[in-house]
PDB file of N, CA and C in Angstrom:
ATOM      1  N   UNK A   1      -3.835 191.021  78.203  1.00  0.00           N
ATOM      2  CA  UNK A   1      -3.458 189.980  79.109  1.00  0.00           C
ATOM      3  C   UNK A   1      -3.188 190.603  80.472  1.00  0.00           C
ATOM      4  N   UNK A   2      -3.690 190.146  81.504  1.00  0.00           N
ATOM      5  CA  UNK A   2      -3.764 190.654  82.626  1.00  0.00           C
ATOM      6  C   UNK A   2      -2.055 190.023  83.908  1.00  0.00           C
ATOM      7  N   UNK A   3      -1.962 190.820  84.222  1.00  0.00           N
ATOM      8  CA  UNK A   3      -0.858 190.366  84.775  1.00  0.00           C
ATOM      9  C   UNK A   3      -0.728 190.275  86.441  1.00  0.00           C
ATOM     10  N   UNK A   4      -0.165 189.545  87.261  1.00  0.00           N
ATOM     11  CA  UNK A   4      -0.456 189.250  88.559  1.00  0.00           C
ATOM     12  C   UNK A   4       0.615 188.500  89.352  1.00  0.00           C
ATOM     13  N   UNK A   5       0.532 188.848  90.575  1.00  0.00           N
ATOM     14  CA  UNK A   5       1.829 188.522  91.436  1.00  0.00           C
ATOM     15  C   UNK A   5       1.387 187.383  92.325  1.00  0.00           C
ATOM     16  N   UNK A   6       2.291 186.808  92.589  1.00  0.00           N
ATOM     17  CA  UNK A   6       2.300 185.852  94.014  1.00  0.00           C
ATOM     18  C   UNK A   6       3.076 185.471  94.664  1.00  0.00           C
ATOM     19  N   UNK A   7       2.862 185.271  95.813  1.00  0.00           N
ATOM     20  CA  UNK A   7       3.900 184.600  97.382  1.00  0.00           C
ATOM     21  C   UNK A   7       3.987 183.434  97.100  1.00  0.00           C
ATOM     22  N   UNK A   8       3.984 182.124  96.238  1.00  0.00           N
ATOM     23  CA  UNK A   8       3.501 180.937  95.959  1.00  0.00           C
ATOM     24  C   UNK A   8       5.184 180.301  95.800  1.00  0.00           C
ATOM     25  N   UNK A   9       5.832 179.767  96.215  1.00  0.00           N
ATOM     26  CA  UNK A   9       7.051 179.378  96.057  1.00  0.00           C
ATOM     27  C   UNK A   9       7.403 177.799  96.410  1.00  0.00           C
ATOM     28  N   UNK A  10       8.088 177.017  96.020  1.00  0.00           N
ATOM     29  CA  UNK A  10       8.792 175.585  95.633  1.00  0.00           C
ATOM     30  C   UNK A  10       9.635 175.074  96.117  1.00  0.00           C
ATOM     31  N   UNK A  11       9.639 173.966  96.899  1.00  0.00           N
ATOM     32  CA  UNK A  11      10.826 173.277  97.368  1.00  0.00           C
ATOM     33  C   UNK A  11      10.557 171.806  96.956  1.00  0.00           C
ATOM     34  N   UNK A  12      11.872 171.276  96.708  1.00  0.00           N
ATOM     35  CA  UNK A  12      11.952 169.828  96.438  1.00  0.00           C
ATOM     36  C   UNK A  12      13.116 169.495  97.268  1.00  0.00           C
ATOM     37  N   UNK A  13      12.742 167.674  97.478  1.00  0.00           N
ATOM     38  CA  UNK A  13      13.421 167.574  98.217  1.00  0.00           C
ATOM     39  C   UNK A  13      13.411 165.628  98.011  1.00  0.00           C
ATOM     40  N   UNK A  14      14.654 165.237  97.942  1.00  0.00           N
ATOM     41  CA  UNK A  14      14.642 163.412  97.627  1.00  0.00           C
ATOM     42  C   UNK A  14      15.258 162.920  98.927  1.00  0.00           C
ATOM     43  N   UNK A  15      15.495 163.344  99.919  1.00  0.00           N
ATOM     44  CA  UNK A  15      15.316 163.062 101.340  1.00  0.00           C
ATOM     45  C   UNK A  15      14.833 163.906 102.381  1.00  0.00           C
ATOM     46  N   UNK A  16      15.122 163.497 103.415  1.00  0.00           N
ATOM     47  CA  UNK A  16      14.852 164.275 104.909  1.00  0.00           C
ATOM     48  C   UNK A  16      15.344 165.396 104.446  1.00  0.00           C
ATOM     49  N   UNK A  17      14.591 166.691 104.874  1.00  0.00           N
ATOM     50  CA  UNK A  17      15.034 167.880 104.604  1.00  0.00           C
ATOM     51  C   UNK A  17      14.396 169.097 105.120  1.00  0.00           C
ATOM     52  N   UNK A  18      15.313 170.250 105.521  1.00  0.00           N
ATOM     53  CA  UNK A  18      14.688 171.585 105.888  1.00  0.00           C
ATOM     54  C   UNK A  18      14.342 171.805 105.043  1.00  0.00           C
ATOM     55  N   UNK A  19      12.551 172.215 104.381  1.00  0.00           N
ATOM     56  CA  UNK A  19      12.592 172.558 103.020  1.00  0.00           C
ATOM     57  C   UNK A  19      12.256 174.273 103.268  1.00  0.00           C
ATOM     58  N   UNK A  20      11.838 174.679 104.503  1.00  0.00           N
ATOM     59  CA  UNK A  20      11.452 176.159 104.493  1.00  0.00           C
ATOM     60  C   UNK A  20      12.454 176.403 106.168  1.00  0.00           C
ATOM     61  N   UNK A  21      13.394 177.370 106.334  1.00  0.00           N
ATOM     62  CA  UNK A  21      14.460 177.381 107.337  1.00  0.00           C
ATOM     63  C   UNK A  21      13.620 177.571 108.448  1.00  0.00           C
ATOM     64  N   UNK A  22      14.046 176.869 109.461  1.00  0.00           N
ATOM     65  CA  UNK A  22      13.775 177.342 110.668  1.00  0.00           C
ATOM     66  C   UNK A  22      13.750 178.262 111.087  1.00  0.00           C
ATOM     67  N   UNK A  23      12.000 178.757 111.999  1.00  0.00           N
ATOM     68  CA  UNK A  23      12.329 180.081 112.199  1.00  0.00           C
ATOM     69  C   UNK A  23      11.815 181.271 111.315  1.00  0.00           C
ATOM     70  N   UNK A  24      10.513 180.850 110.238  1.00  0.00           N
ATOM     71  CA  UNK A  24      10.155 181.089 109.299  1.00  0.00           C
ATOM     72  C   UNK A  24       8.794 180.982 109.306  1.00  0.00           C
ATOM     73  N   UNK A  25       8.041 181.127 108.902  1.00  0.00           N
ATOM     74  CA  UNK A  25       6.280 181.100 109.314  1.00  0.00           C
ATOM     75  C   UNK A  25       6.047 180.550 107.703  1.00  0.00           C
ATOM     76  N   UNK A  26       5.337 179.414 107.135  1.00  0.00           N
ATOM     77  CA  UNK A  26       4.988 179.022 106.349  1.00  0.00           C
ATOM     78  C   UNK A  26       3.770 178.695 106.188  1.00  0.00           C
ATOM     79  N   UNK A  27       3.293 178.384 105.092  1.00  0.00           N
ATOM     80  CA  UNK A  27       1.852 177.213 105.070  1.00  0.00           C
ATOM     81  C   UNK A  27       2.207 176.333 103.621  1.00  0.00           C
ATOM     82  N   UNK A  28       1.904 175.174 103.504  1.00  0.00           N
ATOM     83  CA  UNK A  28       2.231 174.233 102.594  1.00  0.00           C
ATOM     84  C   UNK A  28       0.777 174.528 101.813  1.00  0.00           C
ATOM     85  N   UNK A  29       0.908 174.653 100.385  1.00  0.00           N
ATOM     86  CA  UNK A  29      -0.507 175.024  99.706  1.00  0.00           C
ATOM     87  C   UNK A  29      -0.696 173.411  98.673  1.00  0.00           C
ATOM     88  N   UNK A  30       0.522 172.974  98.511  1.00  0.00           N
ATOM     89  CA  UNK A  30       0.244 172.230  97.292  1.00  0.00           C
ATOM     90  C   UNK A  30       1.359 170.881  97.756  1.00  0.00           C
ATOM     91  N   UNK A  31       1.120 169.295  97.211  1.00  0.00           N
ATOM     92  CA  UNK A  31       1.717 168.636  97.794  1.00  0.00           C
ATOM     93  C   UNK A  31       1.894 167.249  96.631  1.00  0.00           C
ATOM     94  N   UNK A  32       3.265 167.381  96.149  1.00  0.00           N
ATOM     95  CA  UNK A  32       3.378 166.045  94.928  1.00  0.00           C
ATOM     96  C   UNK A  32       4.453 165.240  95.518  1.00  0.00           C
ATOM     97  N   UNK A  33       4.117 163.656  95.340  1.00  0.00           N
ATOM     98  CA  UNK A  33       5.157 162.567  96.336  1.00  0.00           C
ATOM     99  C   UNK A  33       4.996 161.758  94.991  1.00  0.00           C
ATOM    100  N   UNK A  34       6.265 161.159  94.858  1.00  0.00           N
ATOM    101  CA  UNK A  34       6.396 160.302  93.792  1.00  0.00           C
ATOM    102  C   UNK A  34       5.888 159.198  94.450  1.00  0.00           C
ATOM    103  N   UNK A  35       5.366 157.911  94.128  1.00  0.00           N
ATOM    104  CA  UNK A  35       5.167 156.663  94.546  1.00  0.00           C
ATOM    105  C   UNK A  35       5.632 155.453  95.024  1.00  0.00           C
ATOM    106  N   UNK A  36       6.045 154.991  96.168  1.00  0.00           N
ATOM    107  CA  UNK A  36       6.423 153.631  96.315  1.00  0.00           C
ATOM    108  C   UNK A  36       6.011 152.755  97.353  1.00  0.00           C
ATOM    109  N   UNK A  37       5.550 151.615  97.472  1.00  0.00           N
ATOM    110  CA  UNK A  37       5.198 151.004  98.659  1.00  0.00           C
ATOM    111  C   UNK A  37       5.376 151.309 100.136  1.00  0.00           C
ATOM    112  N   UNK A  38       4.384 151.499 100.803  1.00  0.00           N
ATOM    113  CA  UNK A  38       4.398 151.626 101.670  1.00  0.00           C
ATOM    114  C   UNK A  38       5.370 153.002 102.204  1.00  0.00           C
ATOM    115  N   UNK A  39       4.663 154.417 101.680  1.00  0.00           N
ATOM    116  CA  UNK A  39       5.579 155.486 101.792  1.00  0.00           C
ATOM    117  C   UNK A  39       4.728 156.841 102.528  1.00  0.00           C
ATOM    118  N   UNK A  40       5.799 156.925 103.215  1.00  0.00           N
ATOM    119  CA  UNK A  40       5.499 158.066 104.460  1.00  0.00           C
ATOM    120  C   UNK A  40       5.817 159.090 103.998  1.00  0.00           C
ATOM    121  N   UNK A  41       5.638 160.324 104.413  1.00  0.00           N
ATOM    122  CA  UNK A  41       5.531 161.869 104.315  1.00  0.00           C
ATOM    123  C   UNK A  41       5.401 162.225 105.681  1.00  0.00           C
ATOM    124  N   UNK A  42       6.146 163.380 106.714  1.00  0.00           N
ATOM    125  CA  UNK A  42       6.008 163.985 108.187  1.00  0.00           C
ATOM    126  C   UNK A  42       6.613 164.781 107.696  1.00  0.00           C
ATOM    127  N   UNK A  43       5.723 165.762 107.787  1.00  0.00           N
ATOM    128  CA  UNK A  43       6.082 166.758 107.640  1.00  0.00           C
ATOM    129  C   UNK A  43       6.079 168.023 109.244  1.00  0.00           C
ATOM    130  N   UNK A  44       7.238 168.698 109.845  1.00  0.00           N
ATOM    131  CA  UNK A  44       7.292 168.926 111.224  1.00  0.00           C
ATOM    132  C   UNK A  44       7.439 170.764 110.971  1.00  0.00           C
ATOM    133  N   UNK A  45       7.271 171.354 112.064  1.00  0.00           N
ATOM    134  CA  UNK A  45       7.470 172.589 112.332  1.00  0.00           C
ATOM    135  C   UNK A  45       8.359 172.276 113.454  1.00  0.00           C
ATOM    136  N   UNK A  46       9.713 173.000 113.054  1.00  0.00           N
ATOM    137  CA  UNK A  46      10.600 173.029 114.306  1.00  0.00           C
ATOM    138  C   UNK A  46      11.835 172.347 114.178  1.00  0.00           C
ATOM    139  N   UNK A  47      12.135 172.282 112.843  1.00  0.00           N
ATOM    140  CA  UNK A  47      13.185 171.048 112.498  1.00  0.00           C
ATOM    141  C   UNK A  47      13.615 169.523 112.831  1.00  0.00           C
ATOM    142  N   UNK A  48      13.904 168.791 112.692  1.00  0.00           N
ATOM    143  CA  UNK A  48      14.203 167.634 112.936  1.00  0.00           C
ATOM    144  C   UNK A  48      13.378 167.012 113.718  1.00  0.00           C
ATOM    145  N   UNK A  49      13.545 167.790 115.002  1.00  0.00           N
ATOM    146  CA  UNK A  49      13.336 166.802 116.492  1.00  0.00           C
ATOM    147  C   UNK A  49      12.057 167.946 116.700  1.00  0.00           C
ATOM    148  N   UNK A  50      11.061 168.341 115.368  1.00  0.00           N
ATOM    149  CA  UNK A  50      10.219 168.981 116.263  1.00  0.00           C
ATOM    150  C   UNK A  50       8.650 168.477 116.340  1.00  0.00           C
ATOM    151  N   UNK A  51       7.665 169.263 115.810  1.00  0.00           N
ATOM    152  CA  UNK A  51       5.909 168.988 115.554  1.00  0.00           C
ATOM    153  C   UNK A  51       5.771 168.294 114.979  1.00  0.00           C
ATOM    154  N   UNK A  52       5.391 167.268 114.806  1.00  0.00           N
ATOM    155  CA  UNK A  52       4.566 166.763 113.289  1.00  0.00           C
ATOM    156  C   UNK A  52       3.319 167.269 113.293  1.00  0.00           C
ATOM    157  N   UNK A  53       3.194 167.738 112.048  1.00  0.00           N
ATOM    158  CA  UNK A  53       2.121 168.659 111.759  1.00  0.00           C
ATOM    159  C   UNK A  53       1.126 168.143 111.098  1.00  0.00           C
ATOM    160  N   UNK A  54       1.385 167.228 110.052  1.00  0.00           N
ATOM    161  CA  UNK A  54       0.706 166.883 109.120  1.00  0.00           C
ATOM    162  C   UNK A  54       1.632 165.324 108.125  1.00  0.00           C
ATOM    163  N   UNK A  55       1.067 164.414 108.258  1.00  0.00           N
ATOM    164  CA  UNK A  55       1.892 162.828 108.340  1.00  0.00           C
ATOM    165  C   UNK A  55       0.944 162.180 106.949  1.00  0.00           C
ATOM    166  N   UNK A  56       1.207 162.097 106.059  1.00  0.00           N
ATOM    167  CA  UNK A  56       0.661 161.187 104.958  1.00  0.00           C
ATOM    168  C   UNK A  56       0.847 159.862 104.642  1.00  0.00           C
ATOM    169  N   UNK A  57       0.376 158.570 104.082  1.00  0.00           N
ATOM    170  CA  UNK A  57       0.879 157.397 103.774  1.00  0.00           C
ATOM    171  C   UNK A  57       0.120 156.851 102.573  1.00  0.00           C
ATOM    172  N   UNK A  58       0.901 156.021 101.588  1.00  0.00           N
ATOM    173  CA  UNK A  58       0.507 156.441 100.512  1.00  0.00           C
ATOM    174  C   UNK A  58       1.302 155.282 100.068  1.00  0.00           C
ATOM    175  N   UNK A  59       0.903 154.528  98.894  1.00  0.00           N
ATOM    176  CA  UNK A  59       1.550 153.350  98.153  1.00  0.00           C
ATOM    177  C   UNK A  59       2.176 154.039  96.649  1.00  0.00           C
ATOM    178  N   UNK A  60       2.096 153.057  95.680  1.00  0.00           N
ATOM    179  CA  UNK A  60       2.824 153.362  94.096  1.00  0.00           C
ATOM    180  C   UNK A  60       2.158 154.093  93.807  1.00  0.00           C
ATOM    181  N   UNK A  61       0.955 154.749  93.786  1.00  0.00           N
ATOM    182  CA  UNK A  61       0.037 155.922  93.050  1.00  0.00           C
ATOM    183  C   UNK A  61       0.743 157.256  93.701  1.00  0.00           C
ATOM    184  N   UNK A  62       1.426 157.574  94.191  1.00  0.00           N
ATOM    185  CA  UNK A  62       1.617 158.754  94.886  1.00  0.00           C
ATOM    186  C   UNK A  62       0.997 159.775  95.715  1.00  0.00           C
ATOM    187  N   UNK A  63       1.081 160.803  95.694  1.00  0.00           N
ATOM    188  CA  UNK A  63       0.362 161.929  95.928  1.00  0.00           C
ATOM    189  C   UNK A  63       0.164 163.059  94.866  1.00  0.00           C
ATOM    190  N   UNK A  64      -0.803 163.700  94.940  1.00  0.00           N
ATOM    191  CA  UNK A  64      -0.512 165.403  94.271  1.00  0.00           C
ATOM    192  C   UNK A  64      -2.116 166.127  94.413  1.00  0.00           C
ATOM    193  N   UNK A  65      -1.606 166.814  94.753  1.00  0.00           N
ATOM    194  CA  UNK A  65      -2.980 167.817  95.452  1.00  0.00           C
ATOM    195  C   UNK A  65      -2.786 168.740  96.096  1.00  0.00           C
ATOM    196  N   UNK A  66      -3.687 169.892  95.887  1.00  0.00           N
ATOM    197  CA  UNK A  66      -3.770 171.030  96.446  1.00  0.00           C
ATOM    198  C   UNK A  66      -4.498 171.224  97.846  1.00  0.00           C
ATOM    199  N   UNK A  67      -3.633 171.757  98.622  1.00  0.00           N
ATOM    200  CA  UNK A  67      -4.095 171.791 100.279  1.00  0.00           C
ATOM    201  C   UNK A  67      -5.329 173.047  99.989  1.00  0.00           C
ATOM    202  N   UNK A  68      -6.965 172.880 100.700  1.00  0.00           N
ATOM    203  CA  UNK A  68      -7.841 173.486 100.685  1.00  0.00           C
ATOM    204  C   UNK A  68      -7.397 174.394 101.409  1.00  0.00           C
ATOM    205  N   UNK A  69      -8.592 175.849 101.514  1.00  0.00           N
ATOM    206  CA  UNK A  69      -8.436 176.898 102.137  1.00  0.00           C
ATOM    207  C   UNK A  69      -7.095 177.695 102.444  1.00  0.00           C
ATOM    208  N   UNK A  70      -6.512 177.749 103.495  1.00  0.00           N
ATOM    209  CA  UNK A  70      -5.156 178.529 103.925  1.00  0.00           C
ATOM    210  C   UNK A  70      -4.490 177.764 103.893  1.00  0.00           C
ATOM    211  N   UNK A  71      -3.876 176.361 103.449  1.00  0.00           N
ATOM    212  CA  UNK A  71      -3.028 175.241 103.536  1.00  0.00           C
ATOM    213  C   UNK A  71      -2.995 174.974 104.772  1.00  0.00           C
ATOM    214  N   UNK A  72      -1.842 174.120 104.959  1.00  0.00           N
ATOM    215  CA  UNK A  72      -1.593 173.795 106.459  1.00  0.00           C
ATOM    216  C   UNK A  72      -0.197 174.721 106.778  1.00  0.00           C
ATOM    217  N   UNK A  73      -0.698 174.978 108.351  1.00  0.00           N
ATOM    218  CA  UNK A  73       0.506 176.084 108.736  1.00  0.00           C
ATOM    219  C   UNK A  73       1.490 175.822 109.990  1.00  0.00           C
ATOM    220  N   UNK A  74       2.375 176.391 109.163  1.00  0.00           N
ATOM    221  CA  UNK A  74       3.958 175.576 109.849  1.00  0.00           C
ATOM    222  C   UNK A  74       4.667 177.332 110.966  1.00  0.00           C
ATOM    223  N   UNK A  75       4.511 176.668 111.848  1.00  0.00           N
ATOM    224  CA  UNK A  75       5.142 177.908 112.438  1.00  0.00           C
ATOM    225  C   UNK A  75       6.619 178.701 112.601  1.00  0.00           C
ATOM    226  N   UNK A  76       7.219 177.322 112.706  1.00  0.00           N
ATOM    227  CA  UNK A  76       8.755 177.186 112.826  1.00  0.00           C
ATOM    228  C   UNK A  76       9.685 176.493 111.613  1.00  0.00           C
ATOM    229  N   UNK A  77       9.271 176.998 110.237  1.00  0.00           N
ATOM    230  CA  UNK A  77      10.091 176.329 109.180  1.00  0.00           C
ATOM    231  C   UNK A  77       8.763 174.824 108.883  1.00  0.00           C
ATOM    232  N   UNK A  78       9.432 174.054 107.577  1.00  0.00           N
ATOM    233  CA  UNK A  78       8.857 172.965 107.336  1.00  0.00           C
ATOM    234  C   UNK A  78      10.063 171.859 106.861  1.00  0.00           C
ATOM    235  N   UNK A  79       9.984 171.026 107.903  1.00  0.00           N
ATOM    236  CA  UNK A  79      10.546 169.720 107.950  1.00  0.00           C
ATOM    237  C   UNK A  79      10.070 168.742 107.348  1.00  0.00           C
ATOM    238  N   UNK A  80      10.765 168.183 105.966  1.00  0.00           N
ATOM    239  CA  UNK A  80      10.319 166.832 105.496  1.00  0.00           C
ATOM    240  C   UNK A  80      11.056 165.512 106.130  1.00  0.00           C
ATOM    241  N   UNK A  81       9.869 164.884 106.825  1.00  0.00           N
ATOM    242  CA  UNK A  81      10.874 163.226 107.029  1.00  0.00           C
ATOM    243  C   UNK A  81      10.532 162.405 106.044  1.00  0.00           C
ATOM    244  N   UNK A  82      11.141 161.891 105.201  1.00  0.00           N
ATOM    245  CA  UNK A  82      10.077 160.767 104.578  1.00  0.00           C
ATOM    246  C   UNK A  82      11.014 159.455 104.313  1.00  0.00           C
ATOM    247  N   UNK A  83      10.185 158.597 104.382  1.00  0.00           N
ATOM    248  CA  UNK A  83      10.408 156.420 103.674  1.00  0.00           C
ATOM    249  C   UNK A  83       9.851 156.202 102.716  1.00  0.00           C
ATOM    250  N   UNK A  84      10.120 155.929 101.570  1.00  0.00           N
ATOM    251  CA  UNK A  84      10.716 154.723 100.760  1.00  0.00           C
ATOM    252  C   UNK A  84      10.193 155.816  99.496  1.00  0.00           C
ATOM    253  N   UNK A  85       9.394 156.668  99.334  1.00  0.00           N
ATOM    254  CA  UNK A  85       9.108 158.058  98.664  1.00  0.00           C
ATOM    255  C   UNK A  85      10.315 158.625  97.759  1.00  0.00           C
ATOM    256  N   UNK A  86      10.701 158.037  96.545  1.00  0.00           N
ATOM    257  CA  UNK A  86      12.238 158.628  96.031  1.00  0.00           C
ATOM    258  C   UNK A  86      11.926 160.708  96.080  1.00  0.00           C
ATOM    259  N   UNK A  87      10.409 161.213  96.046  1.00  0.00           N
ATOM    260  CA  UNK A  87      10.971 162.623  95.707  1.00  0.00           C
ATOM    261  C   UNK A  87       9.634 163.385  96.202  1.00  0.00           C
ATOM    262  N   UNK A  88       9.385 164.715  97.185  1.00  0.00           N
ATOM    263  CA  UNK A  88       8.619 165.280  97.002  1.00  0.00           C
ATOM    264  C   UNK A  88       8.964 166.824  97.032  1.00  0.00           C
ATOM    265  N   UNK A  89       8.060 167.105  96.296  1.00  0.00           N
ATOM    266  CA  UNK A  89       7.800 168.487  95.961  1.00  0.00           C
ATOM    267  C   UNK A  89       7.093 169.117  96.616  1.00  0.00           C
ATOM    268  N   UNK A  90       6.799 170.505  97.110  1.00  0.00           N
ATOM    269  CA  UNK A  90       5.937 170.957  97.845  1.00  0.00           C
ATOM    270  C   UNK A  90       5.618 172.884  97.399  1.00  0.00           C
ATOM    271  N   UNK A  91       4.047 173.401  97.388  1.00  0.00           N
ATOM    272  CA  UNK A  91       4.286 174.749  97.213  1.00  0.00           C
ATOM    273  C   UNK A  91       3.766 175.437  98.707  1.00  0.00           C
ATOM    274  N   UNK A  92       4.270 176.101  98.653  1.00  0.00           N
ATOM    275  CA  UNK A  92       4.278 176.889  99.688  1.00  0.00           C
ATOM    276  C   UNK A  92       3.682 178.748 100.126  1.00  0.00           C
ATOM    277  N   UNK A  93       3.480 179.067 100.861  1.00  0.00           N
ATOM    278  CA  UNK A  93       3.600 180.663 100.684  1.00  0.00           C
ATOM    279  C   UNK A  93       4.066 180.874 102.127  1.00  0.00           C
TER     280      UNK A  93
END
């Protein structure tokens, strides 16, 4: 059995949230949103009041999927804003 390392790491989060600290160089690789009408995902570099980088919208089916190539890349930490979405998860490196 072959054995192997990775940078691949997890944040959850059931509101608005710093999920990677400010000030931190990230890329989001992987992306699961629980489901509810009419539900947003902004995700920002820069905390709170900063980038939106990458903005999803999405009804009761949710989300879950793997970001192609290098993911999307967050320069300054990764900021979740989200509505009406009870929970998302996110992987990261």
């Amino acid at each position: 059995m072959a054995s192997y390392s990775s940078d691949q790491q997890v944040a959850h989060a059931t509101g608005d949230a710093q999920m990677v600290p400010t000030g931190q160089r990230a890329r989001i690789t992987g992306i699961q949103a629980e489901g509810a009408a009419s539900s947003t995902i902004i995700f920002k570099s820069g905390g709170s009041s900063g980038t939106a980088v990458a903005t999803f919208k999405f009804g009761t089916e949710g989300i879950d999927f793997y970001v192609p190539g290098s993911g999307i890349l967050f320069e300054e930490g990764i900021y979740l804003d989200l509505t009406a979405t009870p929970s998302v998860t996110i992987t990261f490196t």
